[in-house]
N, C-alpha and C. Protein backbone atom coordinates (compact mmCIF):
# COMPACT_ATOMS: atom_id res chain seq x y z
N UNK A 1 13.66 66.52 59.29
CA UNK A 1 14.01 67.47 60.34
C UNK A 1 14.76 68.65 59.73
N UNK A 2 14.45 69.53 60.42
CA UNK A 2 14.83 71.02 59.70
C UNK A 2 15.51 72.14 60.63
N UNK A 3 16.92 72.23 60.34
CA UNK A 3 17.78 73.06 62.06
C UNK A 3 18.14 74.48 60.76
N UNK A 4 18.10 75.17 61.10
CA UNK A 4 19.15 76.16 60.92
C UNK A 4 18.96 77.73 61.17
N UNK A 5 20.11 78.20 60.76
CA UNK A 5 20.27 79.58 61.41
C UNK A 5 20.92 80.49 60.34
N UNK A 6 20.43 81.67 60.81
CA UNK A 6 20.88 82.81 59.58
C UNK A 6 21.02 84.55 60.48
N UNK A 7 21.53 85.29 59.65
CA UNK A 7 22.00 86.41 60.14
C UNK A 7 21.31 87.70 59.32
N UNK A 8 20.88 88.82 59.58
CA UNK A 8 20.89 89.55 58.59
C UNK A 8 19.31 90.15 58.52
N UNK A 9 19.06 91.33 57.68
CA UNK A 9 18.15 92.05 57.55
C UNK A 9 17.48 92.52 58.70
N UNK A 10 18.37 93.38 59.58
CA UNK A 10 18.20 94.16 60.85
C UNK A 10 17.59 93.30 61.81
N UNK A 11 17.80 92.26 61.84
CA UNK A 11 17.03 91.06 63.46
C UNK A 11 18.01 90.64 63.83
N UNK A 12 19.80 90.43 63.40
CA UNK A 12 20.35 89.56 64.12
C UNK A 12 20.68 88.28 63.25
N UNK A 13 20.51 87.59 64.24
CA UNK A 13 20.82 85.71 64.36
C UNK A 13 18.82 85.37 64.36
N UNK A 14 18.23 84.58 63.62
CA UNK A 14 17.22 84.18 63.16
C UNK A 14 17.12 82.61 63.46
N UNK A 15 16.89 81.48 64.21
CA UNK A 15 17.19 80.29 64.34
C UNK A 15 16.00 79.76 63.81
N UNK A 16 15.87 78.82 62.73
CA UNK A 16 14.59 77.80 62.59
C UNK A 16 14.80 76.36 62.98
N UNK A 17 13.61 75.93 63.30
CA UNK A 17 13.13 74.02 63.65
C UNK A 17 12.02 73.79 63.19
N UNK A 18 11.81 72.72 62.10
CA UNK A 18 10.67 72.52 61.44
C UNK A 18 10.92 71.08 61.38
N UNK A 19 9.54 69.75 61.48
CA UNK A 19 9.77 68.57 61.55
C UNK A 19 8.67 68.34 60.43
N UNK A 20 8.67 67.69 59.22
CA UNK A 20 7.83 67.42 58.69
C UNK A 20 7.87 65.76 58.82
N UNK A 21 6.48 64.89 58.18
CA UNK A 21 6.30 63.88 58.32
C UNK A 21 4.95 63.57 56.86
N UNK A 22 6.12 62.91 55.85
CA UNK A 22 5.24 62.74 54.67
C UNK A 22 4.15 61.45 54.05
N UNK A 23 4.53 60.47 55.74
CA UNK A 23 3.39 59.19 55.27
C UNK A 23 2.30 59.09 56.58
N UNK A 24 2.23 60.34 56.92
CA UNK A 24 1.31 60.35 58.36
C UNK A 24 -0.30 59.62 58.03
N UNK A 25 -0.66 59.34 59.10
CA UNK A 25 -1.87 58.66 58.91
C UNK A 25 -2.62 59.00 60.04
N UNK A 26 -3.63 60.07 59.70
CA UNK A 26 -4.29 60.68 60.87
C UNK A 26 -5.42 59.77 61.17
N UNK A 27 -6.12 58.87 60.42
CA UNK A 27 -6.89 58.06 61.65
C UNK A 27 -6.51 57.06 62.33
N UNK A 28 -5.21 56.53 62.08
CA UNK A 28 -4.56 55.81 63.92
C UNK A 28 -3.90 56.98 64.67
N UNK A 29 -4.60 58.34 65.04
CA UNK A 29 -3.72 59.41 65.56
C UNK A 29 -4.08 58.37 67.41
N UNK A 30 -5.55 57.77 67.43
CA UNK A 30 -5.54 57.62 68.91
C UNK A 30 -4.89 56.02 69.59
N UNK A 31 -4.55 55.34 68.27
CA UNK A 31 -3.99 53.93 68.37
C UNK A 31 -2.40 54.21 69.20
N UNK A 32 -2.17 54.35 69.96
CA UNK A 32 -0.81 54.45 70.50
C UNK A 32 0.18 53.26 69.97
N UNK A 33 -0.07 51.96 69.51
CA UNK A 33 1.06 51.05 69.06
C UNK A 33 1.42 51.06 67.61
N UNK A 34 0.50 52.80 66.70
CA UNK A 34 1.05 52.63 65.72
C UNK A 34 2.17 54.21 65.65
N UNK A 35 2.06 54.37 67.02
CA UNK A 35 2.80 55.77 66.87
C UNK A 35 4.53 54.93 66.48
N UNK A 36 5.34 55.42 65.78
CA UNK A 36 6.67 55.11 65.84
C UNK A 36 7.49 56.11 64.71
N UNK A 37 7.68 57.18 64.80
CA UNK A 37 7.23 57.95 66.18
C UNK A 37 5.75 58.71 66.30
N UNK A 38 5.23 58.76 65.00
CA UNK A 38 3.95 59.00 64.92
C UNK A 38 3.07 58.08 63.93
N UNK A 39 1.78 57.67 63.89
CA UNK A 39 0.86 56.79 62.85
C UNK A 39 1.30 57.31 61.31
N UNK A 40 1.48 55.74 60.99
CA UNK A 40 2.38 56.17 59.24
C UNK A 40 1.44 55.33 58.44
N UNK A 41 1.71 55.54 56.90
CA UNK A 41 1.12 54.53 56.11
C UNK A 41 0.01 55.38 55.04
N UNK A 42 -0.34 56.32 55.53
CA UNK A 42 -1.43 57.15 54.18
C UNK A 42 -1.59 57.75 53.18
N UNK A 43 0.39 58.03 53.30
CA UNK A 43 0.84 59.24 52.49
C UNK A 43 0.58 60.85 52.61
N UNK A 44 -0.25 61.08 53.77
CA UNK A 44 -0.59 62.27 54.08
C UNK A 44 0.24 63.46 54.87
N UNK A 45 0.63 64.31 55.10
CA UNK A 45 1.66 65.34 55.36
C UNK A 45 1.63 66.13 56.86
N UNK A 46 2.30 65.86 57.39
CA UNK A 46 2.25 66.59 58.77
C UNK A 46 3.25 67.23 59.01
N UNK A 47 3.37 69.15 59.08
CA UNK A 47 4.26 69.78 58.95
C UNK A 47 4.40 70.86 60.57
N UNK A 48 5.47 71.07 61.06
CA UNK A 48 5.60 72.11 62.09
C UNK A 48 6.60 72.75 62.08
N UNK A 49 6.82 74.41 61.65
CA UNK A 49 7.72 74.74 61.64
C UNK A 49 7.94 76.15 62.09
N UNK A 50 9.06 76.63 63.15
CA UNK A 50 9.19 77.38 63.87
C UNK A 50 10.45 78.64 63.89
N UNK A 51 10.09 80.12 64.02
CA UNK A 51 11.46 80.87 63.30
C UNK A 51 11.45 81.53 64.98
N UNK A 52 12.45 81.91 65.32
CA UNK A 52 12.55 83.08 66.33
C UNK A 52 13.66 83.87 65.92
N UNK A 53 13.70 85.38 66.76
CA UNK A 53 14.88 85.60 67.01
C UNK A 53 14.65 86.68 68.19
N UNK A 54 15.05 86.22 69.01
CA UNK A 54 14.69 86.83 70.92
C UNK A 54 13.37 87.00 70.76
N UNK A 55 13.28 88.87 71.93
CA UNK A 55 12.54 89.12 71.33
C UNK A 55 11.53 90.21 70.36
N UNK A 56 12.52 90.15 69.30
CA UNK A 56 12.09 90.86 67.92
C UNK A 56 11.21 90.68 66.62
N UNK A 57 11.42 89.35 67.02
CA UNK A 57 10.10 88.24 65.80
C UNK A 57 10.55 86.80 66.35
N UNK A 58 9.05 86.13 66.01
CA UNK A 58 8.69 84.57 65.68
C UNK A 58 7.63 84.54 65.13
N UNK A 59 7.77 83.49 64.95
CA UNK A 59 6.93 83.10 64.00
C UNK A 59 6.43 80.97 64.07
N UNK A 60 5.35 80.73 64.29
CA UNK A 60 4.97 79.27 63.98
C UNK A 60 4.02 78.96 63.12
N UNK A 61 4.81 77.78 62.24
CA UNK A 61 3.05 77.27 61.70
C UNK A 61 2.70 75.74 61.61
N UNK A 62 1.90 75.31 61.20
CA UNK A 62 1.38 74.25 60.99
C UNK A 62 0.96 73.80 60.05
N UNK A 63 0.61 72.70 59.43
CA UNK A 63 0.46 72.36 57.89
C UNK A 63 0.19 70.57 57.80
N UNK A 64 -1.23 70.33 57.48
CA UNK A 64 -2.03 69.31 56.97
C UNK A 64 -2.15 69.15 55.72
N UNK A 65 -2.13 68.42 55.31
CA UNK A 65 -1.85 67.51 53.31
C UNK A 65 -2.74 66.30 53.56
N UNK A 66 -3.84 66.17 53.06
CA UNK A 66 -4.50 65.00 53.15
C UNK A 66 -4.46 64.88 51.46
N UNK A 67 -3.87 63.91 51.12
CA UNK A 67 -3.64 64.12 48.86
C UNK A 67 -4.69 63.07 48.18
N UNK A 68 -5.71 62.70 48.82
CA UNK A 68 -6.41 61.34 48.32
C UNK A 68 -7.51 61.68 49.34
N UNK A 69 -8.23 62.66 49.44
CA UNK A 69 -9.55 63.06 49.56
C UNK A 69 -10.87 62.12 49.20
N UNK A 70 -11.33 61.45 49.98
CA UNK A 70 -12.39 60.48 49.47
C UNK A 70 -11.84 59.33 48.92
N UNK A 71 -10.16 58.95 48.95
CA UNK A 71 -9.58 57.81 48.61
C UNK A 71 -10.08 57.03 46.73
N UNK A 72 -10.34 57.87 46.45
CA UNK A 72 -10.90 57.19 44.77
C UNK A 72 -10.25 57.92 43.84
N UNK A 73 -9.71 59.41 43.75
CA UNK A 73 -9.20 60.26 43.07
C UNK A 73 -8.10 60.96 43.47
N UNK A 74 -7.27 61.66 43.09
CA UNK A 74 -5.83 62.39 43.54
C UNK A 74 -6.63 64.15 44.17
N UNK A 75 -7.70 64.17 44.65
CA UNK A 75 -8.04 65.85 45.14
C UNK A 75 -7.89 65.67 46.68
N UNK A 76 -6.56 66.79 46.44
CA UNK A 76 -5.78 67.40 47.61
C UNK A 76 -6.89 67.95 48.48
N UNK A 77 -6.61 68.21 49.87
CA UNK A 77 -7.20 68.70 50.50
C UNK A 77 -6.16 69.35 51.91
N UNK A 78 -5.55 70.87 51.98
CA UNK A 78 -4.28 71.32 52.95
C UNK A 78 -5.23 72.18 53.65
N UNK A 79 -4.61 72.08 55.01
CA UNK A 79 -4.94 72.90 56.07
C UNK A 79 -3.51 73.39 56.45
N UNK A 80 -3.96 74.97 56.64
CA UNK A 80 -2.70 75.34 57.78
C UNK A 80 -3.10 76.62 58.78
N UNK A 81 -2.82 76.76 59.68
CA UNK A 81 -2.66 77.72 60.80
C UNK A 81 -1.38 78.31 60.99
N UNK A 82 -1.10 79.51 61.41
CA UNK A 82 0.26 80.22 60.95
C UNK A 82 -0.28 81.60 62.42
N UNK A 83 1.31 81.77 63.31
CA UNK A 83 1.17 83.12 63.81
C UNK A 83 2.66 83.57 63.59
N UNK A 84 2.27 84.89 63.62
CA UNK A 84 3.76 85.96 62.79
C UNK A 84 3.57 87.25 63.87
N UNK A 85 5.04 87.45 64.74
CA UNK A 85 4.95 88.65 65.87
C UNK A 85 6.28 89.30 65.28
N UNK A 86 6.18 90.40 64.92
CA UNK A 86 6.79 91.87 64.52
C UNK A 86 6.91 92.81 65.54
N UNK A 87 8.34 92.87 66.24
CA UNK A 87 8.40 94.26 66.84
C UNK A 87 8.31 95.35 66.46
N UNK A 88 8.08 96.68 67.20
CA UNK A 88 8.18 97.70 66.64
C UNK A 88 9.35 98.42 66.17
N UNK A 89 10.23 98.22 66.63
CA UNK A 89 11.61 98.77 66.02
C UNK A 89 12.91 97.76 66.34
N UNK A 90 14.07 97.91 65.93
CA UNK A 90 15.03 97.05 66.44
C UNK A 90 16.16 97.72 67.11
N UNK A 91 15.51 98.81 68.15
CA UNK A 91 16.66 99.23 69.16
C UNK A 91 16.61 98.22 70.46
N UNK A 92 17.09 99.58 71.27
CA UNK A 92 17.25 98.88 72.59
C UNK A 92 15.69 98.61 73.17
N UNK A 93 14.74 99.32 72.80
CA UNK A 93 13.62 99.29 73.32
C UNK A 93 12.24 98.98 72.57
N UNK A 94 11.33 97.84 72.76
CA UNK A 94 10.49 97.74 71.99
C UNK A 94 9.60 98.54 72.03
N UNK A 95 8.88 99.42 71.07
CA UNK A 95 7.86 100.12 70.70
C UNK A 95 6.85 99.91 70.24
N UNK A 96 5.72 98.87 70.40
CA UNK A 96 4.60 98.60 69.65
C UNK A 96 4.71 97.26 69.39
N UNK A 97 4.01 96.67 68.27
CA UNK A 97 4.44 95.21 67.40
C UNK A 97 3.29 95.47 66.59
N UNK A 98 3.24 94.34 65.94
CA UNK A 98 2.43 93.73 65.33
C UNK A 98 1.75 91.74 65.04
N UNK A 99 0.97 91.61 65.32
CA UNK A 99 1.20 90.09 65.32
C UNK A 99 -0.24 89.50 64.33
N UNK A 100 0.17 88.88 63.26
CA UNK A 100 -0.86 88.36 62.55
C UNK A 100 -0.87 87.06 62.66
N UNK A 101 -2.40 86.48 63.42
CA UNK A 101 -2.75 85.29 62.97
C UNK A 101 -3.50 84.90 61.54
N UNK A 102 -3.22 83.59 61.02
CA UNK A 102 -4.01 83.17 59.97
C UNK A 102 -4.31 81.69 59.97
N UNK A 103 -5.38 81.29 58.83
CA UNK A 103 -5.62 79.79 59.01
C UNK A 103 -6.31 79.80 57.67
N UNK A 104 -5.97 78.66 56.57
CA UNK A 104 -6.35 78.51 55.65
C UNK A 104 -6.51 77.15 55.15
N UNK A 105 -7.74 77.23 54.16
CA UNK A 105 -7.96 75.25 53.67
C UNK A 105 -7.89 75.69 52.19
N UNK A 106 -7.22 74.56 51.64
CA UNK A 106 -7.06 74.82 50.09
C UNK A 106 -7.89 73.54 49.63
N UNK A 107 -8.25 73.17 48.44
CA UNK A 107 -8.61 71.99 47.67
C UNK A 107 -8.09 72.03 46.72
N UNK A 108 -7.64 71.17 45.99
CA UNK A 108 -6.86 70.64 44.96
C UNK A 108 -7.16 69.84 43.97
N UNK A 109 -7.72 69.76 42.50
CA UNK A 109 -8.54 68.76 42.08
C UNK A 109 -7.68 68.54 40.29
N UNK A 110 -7.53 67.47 40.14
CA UNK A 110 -6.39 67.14 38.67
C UNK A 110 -7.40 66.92 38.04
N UNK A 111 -7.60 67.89 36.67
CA UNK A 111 -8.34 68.17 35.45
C UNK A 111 -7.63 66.75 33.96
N UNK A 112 -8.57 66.55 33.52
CA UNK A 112 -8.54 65.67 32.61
C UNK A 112 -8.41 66.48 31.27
N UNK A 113 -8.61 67.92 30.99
CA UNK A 113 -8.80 68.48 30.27
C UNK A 113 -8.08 69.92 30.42
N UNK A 114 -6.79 70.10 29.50
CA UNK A 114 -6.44 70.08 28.12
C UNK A 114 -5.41 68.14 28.48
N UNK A 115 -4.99 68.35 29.68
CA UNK A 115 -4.46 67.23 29.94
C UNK A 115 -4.18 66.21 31.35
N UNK A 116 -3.89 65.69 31.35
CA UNK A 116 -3.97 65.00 33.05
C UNK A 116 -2.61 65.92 33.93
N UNK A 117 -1.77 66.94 33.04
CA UNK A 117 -0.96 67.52 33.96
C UNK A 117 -1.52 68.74 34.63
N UNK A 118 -2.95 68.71 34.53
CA UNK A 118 -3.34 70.52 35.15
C UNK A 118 -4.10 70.06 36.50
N UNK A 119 -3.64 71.11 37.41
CA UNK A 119 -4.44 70.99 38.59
C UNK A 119 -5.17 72.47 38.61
N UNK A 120 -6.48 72.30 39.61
CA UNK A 120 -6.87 73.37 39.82
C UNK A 120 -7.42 73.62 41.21
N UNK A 121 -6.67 74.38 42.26
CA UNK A 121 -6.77 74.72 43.52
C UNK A 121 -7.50 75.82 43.67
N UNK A 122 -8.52 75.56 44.94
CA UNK A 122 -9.21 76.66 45.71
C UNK A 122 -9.02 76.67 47.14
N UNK A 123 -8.42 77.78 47.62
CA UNK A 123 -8.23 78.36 48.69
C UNK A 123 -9.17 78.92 49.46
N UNK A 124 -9.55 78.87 50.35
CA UNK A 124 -9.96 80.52 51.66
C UNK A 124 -8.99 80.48 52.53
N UNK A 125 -8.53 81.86 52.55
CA UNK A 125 -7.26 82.53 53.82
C UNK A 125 -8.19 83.44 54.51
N UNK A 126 -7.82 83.27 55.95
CA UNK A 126 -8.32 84.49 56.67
C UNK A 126 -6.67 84.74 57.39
N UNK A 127 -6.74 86.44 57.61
CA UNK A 127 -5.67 86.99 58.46
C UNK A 127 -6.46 88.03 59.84
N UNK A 128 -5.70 88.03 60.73
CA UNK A 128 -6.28 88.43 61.71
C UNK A 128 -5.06 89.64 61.83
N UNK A 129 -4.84 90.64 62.41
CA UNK A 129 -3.98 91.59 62.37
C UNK A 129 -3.89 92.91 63.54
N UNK A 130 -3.53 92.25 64.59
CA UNK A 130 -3.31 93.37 65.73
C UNK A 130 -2.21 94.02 65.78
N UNK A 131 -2.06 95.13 65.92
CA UNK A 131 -1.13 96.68 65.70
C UNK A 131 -0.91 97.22 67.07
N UNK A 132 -0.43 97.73 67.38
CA UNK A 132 0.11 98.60 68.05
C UNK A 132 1.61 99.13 68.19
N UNK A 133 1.02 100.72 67.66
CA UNK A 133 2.48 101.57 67.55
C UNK A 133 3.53 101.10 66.39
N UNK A 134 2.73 100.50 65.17
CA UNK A 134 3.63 99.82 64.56
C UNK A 134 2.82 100.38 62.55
N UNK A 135 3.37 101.02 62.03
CA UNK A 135 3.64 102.09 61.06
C UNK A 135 3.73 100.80 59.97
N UNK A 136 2.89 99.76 59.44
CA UNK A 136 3.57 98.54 58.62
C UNK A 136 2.65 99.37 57.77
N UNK A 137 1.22 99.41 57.85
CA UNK A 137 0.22 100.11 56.84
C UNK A 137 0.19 101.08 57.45
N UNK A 138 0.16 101.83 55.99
CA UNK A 138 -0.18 103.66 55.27
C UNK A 138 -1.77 104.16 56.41
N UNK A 139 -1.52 104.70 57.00
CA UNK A 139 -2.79 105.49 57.65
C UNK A 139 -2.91 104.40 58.87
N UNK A 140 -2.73 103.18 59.51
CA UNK A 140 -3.43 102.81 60.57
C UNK A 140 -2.05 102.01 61.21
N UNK A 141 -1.88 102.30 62.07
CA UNK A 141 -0.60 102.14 63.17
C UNK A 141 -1.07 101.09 64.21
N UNK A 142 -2.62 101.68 64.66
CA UNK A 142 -3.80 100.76 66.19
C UNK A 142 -4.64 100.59 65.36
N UNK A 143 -4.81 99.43 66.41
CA UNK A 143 -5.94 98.09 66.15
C UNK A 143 -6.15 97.16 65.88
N UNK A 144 -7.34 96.39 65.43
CA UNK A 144 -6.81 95.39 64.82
C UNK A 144 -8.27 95.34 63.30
N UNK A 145 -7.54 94.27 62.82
CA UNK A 145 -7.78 94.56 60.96
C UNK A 145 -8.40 92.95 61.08
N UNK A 146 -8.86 92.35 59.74
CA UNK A 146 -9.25 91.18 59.18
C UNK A 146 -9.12 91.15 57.79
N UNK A 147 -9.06 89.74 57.10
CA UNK A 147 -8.53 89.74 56.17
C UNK A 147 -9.43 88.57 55.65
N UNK A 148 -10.16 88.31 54.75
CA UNK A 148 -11.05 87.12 54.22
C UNK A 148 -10.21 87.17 52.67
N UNK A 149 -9.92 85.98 52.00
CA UNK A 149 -9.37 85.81 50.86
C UNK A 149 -9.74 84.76 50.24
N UNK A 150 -10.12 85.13 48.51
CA UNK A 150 -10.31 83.46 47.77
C UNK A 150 -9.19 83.59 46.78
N UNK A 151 -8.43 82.05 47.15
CA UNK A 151 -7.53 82.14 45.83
C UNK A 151 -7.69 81.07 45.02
N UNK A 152 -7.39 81.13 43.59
CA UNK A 152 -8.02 80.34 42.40
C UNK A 152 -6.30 79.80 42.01
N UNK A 153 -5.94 79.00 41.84
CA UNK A 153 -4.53 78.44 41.04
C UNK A 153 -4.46 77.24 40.17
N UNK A 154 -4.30 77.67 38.73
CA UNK A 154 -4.23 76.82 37.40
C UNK A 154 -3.02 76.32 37.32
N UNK A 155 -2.64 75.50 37.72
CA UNK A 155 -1.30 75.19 37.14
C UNK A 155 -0.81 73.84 36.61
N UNK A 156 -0.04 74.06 35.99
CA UNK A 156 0.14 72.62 35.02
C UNK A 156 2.16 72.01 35.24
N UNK A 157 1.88 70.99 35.69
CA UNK A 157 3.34 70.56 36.16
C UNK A 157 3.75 68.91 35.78
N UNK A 158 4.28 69.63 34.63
CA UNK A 158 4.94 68.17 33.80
C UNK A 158 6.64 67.60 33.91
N UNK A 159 6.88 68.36 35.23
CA UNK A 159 8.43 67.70 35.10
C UNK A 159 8.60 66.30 35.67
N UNK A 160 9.42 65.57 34.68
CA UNK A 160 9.64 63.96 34.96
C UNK A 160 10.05 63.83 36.44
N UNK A 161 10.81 64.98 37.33
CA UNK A 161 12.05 64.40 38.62
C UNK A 161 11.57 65.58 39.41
N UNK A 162 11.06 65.62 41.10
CA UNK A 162 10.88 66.75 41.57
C UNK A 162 12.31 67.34 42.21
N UNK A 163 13.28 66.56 42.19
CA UNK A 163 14.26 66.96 42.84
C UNK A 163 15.40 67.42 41.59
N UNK A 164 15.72 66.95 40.58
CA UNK A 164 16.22 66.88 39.43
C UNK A 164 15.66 67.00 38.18
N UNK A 165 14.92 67.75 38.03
CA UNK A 165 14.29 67.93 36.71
C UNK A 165 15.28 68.01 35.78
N UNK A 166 14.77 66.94 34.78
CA UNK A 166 15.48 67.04 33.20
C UNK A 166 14.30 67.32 31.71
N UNK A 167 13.17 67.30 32.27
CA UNK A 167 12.50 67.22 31.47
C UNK A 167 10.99 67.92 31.65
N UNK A 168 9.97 68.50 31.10
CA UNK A 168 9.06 69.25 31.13
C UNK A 168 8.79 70.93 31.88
N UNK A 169 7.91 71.14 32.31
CA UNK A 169 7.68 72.16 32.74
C UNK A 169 6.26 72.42 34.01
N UNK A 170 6.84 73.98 34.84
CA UNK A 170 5.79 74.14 35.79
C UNK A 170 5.29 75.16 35.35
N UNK A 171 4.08 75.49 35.33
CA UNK A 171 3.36 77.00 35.00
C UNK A 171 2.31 77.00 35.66
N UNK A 172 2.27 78.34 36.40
CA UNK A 172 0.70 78.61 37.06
C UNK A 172 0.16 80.18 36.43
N UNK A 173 -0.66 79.60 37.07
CA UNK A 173 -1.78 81.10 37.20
C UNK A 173 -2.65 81.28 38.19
N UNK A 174 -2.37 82.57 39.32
CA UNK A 174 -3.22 82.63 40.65
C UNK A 174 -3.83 84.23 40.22
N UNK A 175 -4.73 83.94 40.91
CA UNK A 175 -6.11 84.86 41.33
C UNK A 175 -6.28 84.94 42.59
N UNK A 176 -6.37 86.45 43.19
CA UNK A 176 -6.99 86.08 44.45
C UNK A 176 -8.03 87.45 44.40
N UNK A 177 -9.07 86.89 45.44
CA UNK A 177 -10.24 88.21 45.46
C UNK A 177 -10.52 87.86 46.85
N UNK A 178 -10.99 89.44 46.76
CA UNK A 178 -11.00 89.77 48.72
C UNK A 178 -12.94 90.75 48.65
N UNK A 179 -13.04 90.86 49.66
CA UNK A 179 -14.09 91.65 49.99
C UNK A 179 -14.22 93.20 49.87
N UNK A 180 -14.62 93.83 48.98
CA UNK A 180 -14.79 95.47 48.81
C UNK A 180 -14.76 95.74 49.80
N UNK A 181 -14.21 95.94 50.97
CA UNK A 181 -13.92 96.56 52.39
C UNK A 181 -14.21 97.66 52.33
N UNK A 182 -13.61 98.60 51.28
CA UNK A 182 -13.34 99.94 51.16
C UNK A 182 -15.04 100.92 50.44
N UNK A 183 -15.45 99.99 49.97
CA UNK A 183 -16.86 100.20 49.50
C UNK A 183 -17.68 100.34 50.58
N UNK A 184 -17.77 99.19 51.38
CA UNK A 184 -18.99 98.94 52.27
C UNK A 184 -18.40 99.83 53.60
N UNK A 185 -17.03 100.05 54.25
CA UNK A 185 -16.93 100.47 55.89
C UNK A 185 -16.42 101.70 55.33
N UNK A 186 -15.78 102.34 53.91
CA UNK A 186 -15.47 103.89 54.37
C UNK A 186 -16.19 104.66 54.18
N UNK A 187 -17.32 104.60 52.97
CA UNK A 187 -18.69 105.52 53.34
C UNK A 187 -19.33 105.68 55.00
N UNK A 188 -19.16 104.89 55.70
CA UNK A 188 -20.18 104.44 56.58
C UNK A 188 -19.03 105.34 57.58
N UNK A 189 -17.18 105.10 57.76
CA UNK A 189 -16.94 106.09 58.30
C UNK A 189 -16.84 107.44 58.32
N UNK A 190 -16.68 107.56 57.22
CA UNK A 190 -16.80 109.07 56.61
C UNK A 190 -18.07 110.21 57.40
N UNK A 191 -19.55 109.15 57.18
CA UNK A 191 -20.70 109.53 57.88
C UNK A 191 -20.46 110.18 59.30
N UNK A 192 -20.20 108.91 60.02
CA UNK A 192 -19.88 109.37 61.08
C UNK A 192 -18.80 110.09 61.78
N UNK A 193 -17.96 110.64 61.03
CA UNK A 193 -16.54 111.27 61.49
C UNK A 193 -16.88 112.68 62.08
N UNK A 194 -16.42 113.06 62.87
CA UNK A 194 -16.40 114.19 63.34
C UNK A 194 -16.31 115.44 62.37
N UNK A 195 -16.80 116.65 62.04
CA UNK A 195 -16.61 117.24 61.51
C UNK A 195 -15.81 118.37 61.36
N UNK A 196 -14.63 118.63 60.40
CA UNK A 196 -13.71 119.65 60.95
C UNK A 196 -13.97 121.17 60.23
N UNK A 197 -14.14 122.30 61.25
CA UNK A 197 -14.36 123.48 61.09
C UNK A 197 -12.80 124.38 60.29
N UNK A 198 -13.08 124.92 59.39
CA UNK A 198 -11.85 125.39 58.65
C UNK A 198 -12.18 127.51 58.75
């Protein structure tokens, strides 16, 4: 369980509640006599966690860890869903917002080669992004936007203690690639733009 509260960077008082649950077992989710307080036993991850502050921002998300994918090997498999609301200013009066939804699945798979400490994760993120009256990106204030993403992550994590490390090391390496957006839709607006007489 996760309480707390913070002050600062023009919002105020910021309150979070987040409940995670790290031996969930999503196929007795419909067995009701193994709820206590929810179906345990798989080792799998069930996360919910929540920010507000009035109303100037919140924020919720969600978060699935299934770590034994096909039960024979250690390949991860995370889901999460996430929404994020941005006012437009922090006076007396709200002006606009912004609110991005997203939802993403990662895979996770432990390489035998250079050693049994490397993993190698693949992601897709999508973001969804409605505006109004709200100046976050250079040139577009209205509307709404999309966001498709692949991310690639090498990383190798040899420390003996996750809470106390005395010994080894973490190192990654991420990649992410998105869709030439700017290739394929600004020729195509350009075409059609109105033309201005000088």
């Amino acid at each position: 369980m996760e309480l707390q509260a913070g002050f600062g960077g023009g919002l105020g008082v910021t309150g979070t509640i987040g409940v995670s649950f790290n031996n969930f077992a999503l196929k007795n989710i419909a067995n009701l006599k193994e709820w206590d307080p929810l179906p345990m036993g798989d080792g799998q991850k069930l996360s919910i966690r929540g920010q507000a502050n009035g109303r100037w921002y919140n924020s919720i998300n969600a978060g699935f860890t299934e770590p034994w994918l096909g039960g024979k090997k250690p390949n991860a498999l995370s889901l999460n869903v996430y929404r994020t609301y941005f006012a437009g200013n922090f006076g007396s009066t709200i002006s606009g917002h912004m609110t991005t939804v997203g939802a993403g699945v990662t895979l996770s798979k432990r390489l035998r080669w250079p050693d049994d400490f490397f993993v190698i994760s693949y992601g897709l993120n999508y973001q969804l992004y409605n505006i109004k009256d709200y100046s976050f990106f250079e040139d577009f204030s209205n509307g709404v936007a999309n966001n498709l993403s692949l991310n690639i992550v090498l990383q190798r994590n040899s420390i003996d203690q996750p809470l106390f490390p005395r010994s080894g090391s973490n190192i990654s390496l991420s990649l992410q690639f998105t869709a030439p957006y700017s290739l394929v839709f600004e020729p195509r607006l350009r075409k059609f733009a109105p033309q201005q007489k000088i």
